[in-house]
N, C-alpha and C. Protein backbone atom coordinates (compact mmCIF):
# COMPACT_ATOMS: atom_id res chain seq x y z
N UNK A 1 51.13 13.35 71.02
CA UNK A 1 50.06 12.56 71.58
C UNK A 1 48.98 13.49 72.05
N UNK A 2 47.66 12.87 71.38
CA UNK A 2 46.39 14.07 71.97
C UNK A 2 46.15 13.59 73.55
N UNK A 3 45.99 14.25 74.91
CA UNK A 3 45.06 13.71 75.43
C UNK A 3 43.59 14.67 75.51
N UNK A 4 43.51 15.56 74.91
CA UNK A 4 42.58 16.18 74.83
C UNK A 4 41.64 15.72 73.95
N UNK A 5 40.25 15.01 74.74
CA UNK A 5 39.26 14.63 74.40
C UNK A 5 37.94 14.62 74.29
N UNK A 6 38.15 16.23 75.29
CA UNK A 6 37.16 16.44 75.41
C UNK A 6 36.95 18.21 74.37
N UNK A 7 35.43 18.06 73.69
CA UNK A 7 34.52 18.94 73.27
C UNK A 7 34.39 20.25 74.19
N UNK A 8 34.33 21.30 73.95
CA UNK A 8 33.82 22.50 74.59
C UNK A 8 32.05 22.06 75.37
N UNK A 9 31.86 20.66 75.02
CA UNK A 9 30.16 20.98 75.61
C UNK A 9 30.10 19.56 76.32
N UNK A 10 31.55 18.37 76.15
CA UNK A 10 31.67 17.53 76.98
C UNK A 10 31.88 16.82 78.13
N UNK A 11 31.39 15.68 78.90
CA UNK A 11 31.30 16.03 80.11
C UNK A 11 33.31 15.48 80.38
N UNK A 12 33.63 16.30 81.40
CA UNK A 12 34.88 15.65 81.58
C UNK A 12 35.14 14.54 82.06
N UNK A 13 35.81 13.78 80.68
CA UNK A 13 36.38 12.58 80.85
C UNK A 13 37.80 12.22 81.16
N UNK A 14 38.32 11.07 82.08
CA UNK A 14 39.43 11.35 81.82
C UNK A 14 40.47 10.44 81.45
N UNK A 15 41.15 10.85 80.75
CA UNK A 15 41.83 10.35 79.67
C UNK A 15 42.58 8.83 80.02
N UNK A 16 43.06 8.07 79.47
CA UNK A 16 43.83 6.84 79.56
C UNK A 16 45.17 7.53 80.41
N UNK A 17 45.55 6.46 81.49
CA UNK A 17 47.06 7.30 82.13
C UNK A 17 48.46 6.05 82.19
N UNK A 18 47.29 4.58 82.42
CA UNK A 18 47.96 3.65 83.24
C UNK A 18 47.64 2.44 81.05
N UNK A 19 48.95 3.24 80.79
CA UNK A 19 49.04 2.35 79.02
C UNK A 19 49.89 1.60 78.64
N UNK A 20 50.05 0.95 77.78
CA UNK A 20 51.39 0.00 77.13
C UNK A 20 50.86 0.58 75.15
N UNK A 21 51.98 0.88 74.95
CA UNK A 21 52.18 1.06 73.49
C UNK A 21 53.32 -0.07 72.84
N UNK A 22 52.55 -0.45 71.72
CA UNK A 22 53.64 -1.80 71.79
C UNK A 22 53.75 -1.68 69.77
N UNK A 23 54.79 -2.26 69.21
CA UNK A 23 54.58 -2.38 67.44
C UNK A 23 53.57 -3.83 67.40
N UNK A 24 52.75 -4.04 66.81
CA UNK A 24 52.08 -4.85 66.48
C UNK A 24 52.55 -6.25 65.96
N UNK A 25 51.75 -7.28 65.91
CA UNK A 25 52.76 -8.52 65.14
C UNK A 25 53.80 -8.63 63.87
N UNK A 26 52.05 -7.88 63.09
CA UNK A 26 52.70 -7.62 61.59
C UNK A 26 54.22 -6.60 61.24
N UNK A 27 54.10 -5.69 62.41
CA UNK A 27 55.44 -4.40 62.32
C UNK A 27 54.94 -3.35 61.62
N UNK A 28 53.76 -3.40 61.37
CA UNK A 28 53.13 -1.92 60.47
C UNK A 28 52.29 -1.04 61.22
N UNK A 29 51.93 -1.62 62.43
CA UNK A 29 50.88 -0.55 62.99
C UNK A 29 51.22 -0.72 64.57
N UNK A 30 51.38 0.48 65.35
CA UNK A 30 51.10 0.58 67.08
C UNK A 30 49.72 0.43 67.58
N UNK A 31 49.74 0.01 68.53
CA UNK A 31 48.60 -0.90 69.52
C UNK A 31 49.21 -0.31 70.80
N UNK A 32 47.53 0.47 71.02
CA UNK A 32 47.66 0.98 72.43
C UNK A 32 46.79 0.80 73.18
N UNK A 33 47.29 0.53 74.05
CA UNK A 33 45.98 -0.02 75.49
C UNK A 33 46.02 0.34 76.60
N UNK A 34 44.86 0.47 77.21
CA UNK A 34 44.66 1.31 78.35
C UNK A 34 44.72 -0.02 79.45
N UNK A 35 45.33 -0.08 80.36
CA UNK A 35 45.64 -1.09 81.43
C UNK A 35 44.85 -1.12 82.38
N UNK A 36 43.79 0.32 82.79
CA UNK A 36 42.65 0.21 83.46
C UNK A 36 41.67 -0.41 82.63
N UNK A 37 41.20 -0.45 81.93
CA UNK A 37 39.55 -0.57 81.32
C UNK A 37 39.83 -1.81 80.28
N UNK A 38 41.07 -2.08 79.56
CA UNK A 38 41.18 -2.97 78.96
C UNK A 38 41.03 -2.53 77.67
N UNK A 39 40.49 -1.61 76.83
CA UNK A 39 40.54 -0.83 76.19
C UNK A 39 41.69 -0.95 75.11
N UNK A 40 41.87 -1.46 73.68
CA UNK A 40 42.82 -1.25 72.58
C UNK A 40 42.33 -0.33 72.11
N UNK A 41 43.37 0.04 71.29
CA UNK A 41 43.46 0.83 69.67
C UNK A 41 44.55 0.23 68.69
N UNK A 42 43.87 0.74 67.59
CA UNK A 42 46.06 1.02 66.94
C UNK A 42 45.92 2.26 65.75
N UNK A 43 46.98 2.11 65.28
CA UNK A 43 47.30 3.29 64.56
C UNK A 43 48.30 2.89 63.22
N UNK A 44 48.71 3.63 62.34
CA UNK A 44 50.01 3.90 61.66
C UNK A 44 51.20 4.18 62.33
N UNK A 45 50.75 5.01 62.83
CA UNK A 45 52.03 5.73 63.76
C UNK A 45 51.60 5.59 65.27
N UNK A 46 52.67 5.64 66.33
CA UNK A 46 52.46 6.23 67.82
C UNK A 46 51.48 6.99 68.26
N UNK A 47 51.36 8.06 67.53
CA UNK A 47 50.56 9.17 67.74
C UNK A 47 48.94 8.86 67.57
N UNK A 48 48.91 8.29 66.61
CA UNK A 48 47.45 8.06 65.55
C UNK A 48 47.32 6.96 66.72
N UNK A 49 47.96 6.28 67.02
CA UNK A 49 47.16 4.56 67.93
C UNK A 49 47.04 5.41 68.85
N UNK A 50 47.45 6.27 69.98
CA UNK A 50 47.34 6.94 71.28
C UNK A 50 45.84 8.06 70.97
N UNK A 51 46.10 8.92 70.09
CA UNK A 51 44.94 9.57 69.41
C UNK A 51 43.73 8.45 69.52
N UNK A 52 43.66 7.36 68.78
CA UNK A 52 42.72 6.67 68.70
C UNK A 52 42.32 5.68 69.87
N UNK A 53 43.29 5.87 70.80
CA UNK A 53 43.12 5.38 71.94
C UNK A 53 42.33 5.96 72.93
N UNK A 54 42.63 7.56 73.15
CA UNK A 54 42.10 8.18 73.53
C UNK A 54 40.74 8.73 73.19
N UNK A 55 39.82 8.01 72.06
CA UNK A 55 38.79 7.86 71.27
C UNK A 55 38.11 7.00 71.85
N UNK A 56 38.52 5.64 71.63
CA UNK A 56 37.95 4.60 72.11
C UNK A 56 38.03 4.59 73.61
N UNK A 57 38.14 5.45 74.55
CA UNK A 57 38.72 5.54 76.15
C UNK A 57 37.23 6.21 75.96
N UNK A 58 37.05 7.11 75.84
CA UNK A 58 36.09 8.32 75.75
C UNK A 58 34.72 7.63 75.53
N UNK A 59 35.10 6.32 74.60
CA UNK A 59 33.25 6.03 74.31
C UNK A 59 33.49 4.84 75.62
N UNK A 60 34.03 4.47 75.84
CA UNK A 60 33.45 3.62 76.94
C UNK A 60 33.47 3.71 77.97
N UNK A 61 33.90 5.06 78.07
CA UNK A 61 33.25 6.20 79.52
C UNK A 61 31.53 6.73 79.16
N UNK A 62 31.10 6.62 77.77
CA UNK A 62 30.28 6.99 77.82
C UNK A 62 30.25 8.45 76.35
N UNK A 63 31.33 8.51 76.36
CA UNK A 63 31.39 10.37 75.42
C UNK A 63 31.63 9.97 74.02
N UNK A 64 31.76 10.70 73.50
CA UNK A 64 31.96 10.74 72.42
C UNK A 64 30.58 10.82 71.20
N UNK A 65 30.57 10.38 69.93
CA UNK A 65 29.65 10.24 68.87
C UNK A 65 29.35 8.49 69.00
N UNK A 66 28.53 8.40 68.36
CA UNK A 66 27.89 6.85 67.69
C UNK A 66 29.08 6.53 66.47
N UNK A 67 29.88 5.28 66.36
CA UNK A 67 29.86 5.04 65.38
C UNK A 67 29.30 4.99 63.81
């Protein structure tokens, strides 16, 4: 699991702490959510939904790129 999200030139953000990782309806993909901000993702794997969680955490603090 990444929580490292932040860039060498980014402002520090901080990461998702308070989550639920769950298998999805279908059974093919993890869904992760941040329990502060409300915040989903998902993934293939555990890793990839938490990774991408920690993505989508980051832009709605404000960081990250533009879609």
């Amino acid at each position: 699991m990444s929580t490292d999200i932040n860039g060498p030139d980014d402002e520090d953000v901080t990461p998702p702490v308070n989550i639920s990782l769950s298998l999805g309806e279908s059974g093919d993909v993890w869904v992760a959510r941040d329990k502060d901000t409300g915040v989903a993702s998902q993934g293939q794997t555990r890793e990839a939904a938490l990774e991408n969680l920690d993505e989508a955490v980051a832009g709605y603090h404000g960081a990250g790129e533009s879609p």
